[in-house]
C-alpha atoms as a PDB file:
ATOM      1  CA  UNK A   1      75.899  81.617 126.841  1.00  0.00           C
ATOM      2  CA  UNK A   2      75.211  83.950 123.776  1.00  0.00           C
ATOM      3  CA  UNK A   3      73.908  83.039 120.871  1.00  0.00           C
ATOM      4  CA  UNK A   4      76.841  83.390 118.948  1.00  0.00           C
ATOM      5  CA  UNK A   5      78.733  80.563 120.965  1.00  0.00           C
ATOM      6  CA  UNK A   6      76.178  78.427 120.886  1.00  0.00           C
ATOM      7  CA  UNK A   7      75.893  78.726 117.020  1.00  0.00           C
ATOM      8  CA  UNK A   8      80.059  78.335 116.669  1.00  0.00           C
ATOM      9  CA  UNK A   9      79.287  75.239 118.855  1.00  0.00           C
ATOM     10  CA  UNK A  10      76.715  73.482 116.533  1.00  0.00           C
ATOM     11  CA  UNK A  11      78.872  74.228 113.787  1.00  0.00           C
ATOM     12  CA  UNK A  12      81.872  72.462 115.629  1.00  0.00           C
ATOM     13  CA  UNK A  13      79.990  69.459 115.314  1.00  0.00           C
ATOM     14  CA  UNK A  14      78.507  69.709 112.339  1.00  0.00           C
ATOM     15  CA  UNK A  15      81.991  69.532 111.185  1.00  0.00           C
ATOM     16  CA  UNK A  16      83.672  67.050 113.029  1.00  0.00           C
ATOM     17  CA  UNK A  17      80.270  64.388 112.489  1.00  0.00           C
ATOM     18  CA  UNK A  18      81.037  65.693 108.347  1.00  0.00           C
ATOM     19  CA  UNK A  19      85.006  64.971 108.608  1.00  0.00           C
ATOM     20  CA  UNK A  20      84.122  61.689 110.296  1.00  0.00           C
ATOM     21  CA  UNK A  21      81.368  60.590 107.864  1.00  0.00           C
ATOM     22  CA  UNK A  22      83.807  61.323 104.973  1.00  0.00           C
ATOM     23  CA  UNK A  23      86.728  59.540 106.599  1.00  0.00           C
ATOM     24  CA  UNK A  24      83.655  56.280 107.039  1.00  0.00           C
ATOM     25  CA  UNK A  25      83.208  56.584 103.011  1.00  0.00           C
ATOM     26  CA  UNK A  26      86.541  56.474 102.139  1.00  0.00           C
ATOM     27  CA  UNK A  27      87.554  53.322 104.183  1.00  0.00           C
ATOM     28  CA  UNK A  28      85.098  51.905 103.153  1.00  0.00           C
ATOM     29  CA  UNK A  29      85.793  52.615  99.351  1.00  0.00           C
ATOM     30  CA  UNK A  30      89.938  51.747 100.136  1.00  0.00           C
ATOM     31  CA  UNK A  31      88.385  48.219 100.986  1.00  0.00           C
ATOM     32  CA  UNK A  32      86.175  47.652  97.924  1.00  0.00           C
ATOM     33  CA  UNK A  33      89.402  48.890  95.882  1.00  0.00           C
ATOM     34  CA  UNK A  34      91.759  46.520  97.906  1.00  0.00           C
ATOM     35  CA  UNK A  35      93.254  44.119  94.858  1.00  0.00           C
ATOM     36  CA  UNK A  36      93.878  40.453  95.518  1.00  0.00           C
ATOM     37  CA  UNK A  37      97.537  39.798  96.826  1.00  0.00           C
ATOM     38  CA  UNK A  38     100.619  39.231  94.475  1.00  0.00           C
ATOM     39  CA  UNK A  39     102.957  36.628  94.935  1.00  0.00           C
ATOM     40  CA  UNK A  40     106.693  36.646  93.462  1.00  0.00           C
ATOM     41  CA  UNK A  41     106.851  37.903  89.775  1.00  0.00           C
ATOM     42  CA  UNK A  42     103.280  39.663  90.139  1.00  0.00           C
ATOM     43  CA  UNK A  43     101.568  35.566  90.592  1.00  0.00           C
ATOM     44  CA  UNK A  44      98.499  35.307  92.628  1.00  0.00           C
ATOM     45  CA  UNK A  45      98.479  33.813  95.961  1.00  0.00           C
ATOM     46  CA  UNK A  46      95.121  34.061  97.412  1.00  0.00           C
ATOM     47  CA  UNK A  47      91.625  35.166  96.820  1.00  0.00           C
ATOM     48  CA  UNK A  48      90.955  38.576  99.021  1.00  0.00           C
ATOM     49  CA  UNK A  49      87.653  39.007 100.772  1.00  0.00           C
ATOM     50  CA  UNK A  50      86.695  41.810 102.592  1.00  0.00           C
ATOM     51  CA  UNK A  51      82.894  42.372 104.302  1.00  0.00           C
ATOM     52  CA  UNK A  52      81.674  44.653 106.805  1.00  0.00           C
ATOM     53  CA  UNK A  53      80.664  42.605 109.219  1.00  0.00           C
ATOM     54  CA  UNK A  54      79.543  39.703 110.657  1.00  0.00           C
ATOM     55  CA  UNK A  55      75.696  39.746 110.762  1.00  0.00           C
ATOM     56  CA  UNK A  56      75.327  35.352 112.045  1.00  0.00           C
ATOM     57  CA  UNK A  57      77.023  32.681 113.235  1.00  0.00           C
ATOM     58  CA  UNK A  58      75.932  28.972 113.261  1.00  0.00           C
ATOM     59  CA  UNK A  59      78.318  26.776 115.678  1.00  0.00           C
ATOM     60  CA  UNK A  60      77.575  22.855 115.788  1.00  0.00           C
ATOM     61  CA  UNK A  61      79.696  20.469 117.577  1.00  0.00           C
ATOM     62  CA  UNK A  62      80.248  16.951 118.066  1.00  0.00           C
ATOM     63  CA  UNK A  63      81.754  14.548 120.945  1.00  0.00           C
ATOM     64  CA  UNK A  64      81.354  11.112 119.774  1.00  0.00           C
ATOM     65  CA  UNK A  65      84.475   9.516 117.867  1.00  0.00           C
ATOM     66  CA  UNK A  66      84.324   8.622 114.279  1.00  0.00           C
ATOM     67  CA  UNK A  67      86.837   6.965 112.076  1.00  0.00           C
ATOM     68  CA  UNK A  68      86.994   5.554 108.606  1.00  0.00           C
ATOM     69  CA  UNK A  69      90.056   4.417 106.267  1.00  0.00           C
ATOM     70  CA  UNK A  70      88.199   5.329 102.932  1.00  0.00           C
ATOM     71  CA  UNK A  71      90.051   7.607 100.247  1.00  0.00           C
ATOM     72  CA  UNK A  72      86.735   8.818  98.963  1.00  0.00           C
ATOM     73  CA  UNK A  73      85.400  11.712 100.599  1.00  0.00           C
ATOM     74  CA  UNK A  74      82.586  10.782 103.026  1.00  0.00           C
ATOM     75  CA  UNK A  75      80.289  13.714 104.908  1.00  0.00           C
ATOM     76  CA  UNK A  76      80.867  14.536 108.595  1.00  0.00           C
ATOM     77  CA  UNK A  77      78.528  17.274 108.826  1.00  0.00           C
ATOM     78  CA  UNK A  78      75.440  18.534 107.066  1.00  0.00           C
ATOM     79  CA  UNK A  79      74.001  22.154 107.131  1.00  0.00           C
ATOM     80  CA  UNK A  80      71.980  25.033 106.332  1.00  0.00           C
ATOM     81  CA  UNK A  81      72.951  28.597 106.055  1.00  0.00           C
ATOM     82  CA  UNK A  82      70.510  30.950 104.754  1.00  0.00           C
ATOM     83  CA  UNK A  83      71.650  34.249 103.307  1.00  0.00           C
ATOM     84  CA  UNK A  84      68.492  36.913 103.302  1.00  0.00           C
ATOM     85  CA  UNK A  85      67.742  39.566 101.183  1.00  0.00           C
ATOM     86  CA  UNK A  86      69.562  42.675 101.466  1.00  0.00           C
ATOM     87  CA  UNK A  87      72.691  42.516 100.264  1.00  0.00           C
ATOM     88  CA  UNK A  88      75.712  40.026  98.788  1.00  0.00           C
ATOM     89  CA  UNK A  89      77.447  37.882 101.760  1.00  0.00           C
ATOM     90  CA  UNK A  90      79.918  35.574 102.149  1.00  0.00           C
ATOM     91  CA  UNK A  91      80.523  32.669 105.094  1.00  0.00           C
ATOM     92  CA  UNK A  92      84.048  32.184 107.202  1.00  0.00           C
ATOM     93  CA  UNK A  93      84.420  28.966 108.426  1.00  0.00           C
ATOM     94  CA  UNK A  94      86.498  26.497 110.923  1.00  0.00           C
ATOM     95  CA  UNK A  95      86.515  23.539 111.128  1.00  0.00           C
ATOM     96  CA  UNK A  96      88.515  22.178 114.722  1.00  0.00           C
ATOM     97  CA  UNK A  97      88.779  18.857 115.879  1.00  0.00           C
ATOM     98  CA  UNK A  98      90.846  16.314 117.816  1.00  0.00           C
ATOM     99  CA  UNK A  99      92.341  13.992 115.082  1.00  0.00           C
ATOM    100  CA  UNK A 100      94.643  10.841 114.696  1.00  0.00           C
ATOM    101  CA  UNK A 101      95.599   9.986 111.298  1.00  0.00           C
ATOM    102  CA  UNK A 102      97.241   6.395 111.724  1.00  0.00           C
ATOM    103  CA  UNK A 103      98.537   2.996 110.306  1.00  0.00           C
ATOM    104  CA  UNK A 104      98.873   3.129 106.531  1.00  0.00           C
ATOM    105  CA  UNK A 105     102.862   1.973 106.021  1.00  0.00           C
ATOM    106  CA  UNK A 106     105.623   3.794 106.055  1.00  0.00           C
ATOM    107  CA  UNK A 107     104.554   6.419 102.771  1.00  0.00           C
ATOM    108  CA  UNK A 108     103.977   9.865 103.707  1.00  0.00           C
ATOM    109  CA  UNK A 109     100.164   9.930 103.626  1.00  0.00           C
ATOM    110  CA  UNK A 110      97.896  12.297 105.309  1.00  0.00           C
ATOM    111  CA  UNK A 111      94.252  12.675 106.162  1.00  0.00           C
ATOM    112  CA  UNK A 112      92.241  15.625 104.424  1.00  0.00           C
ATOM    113  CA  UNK A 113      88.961  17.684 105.170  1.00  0.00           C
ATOM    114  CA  UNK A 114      87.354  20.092 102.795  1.00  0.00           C
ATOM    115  CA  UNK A 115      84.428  22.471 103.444  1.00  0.00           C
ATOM    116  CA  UNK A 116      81.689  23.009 100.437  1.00  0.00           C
ATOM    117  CA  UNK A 117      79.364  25.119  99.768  1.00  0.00           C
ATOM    118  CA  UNK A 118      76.467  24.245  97.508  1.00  0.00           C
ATOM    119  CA  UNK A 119      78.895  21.401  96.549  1.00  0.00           C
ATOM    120  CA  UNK A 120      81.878  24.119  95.564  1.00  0.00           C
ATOM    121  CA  UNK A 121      84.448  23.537  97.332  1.00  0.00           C
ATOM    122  CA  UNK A 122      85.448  27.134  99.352  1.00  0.00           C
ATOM    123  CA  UNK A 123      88.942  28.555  99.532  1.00  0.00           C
ATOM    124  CA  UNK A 124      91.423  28.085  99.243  1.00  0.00           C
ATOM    125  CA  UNK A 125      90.488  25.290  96.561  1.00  0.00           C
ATOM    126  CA  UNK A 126      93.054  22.619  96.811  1.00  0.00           C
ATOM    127  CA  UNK A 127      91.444  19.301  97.025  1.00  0.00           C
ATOM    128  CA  UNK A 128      93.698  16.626  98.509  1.00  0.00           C
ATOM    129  CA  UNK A 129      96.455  19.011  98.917  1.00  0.00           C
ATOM    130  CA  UNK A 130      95.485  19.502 102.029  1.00  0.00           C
ATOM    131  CA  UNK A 131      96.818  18.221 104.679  1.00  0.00           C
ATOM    132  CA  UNK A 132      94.487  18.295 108.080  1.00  0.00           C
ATOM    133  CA  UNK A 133      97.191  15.890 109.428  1.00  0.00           C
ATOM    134  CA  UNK A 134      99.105  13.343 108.401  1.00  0.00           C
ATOM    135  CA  UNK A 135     100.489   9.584 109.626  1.00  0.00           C
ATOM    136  CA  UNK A 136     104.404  11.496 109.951  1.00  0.00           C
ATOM    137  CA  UNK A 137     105.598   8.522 107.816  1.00  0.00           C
ATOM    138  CA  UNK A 138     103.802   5.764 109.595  1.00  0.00           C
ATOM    139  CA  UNK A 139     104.953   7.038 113.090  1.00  0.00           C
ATOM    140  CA  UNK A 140     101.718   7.996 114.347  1.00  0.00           C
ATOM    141  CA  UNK A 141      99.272   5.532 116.235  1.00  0.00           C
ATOM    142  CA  UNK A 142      95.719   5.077 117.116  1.00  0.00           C
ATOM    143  CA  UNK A 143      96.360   7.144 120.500  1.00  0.00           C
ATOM    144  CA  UNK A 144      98.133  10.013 118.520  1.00  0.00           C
ATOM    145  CA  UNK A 145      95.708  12.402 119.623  1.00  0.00           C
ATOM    146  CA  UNK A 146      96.344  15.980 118.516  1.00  0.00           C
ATOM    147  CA  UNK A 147      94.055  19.376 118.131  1.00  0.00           C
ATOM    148  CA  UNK A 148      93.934  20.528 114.834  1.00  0.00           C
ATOM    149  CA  UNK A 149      92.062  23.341 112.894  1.00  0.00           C
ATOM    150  CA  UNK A 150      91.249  24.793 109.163  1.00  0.00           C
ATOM    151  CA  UNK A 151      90.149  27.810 107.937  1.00  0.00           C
ATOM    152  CA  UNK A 152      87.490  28.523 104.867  1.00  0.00           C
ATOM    153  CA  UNK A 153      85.965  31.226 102.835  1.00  0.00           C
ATOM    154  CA  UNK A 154      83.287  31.556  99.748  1.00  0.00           C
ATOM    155  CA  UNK A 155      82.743  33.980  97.353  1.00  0.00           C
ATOM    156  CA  UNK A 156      80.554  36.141  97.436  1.00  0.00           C
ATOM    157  CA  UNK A 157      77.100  34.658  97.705  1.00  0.00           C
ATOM    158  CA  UNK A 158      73.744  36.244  96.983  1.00  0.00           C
ATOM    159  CA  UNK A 159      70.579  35.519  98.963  1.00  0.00           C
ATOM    160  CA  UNK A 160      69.239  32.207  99.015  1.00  0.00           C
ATOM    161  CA  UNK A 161      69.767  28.817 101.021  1.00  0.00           C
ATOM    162  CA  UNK A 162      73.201  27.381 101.184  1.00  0.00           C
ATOM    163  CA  UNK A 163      74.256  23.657 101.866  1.00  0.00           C
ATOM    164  CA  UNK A 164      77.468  23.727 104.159  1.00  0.00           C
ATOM    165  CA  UNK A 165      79.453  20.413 104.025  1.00  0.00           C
ATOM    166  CA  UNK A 166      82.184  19.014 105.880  1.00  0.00           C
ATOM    167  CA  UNK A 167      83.758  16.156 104.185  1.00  0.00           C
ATOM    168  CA  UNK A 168      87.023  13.654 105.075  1.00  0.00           C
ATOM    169  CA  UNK A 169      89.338  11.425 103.639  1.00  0.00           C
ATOM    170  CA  UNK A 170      92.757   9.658 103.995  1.00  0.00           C
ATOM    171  CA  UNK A 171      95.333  10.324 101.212  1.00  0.00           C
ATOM    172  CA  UNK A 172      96.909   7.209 100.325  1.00  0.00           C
ATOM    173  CA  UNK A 173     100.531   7.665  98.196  1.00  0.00           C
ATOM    174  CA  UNK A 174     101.225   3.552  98.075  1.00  0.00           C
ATOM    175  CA  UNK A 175     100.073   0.236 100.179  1.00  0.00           C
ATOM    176  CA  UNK A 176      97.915   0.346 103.035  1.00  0.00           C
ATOM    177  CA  UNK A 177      94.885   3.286 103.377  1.00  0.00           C
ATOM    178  CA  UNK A 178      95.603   5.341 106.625  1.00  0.00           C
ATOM    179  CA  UNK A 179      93.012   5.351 109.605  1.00  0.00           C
ATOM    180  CA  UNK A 180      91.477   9.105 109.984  1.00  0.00           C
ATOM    181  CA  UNK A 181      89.838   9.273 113.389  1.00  0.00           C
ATOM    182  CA  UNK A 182      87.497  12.670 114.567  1.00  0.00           C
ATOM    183  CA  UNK A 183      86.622  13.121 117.525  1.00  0.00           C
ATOM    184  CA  UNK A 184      85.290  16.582 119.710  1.00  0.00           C
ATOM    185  CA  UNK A 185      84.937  18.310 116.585  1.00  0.00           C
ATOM    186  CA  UNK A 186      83.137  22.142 116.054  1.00  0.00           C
ATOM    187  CA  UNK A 187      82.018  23.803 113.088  1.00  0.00           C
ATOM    188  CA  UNK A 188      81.930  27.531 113.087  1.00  0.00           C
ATOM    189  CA  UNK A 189      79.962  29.266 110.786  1.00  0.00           C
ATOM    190  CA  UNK A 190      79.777  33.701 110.250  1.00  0.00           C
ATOM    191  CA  UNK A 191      78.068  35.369 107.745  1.00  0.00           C
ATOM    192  CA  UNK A 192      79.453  38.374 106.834  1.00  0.00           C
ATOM    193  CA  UNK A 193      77.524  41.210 105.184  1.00  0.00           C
ATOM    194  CA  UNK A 194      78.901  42.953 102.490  1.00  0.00           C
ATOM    195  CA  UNK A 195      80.770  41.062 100.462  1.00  0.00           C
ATOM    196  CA  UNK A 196      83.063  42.944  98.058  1.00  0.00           C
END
């Protein structure tokens, strides 16, 4: 091989390792750029959150039944996260369970969880809105076993300690206060690094 090829060679890659570092830069610029979506007439739907990847995850399960017919939120789960130095973050998190929501009359009521961080709730923010599952207008019993699953983000969040909180409640419309039972529950946790 002469030296000539050799040197064409080096330059080859040279270029394609430059082409490929500036292609990196720019995705990761068209990210940070990314706007939050639009709903009809230009309204906002959601918050967007992008990161560039997920750096810990905390799971933590459960298989012993719990139910309560309470329309305060009470705490199913208590935890940690710690974010370190190095950089803004921000947690996904699910929240799955097996879940009867029961009794309660006739009304359409429903049973509700909400995930907090540092006692905000994370998004989307929507309080009792949310329906985990419901009592399908006094239909459903105490065997009305079903899988169901949510879906949470924060904002960003600097370094530091953070309290994550699973809470549940029954949504009560008029007379009786439905049943909401958990059981064979997990909460996922992921840290993702690089929060823009």
């Amino acid at each position: 091989m002469s030296a000539i090829s050799g040197s064409m060679r080096t330059w080859r890659i040279i270029s394609i390792l430059a082409v490929a570092t500036a292609l990196f830069f720019a995705a990761q610029a068209a990210f940070a750029d990314e706007p939050d979506a639009q709903g009809p007439q230009g309204q906002d739907l959601i918050v967007a959150r992008n990161g560039r990847g997920i750096v810990q995850v905390r799971k933590i399960s459960n298989t012993v039944a719990q139910a309560r017919a309470d329309t305060t939120y009470g705490t199913l789960i208590s935890t940690v996260v710690n974010v370190p130095v190095g950089g803004a973050s921000f947690f996904d998190m699910r929240f799955s369970a097996e879940s009867a929501c029961y009794a309660g009359g006739t009304d359409t009521d429903w049973c509700t969880v909400r995930i907090l961080v540092n006692g905000v709730e994370a998004n989307p923010v929507v309080g009792t809105d949310f329906a985990f599952d419901s009592t399908d207008g006094g239909r459903e019993t105490s065997g009305s076993w079903e899988s169901h699953a949510m879906e949470r983000y924060t904002n960003c969040l600097q370094p530091g300690n953070y309290s994550v909180i699973v809470q549940w409640a029954s949504v009560n419309l008029a007379g009786a206060i439905p049943t909401f039972r958990l059981d064979d529950w997990t909460l996922a946790i992921e840290r993702v690094q690089g929060c823009v």
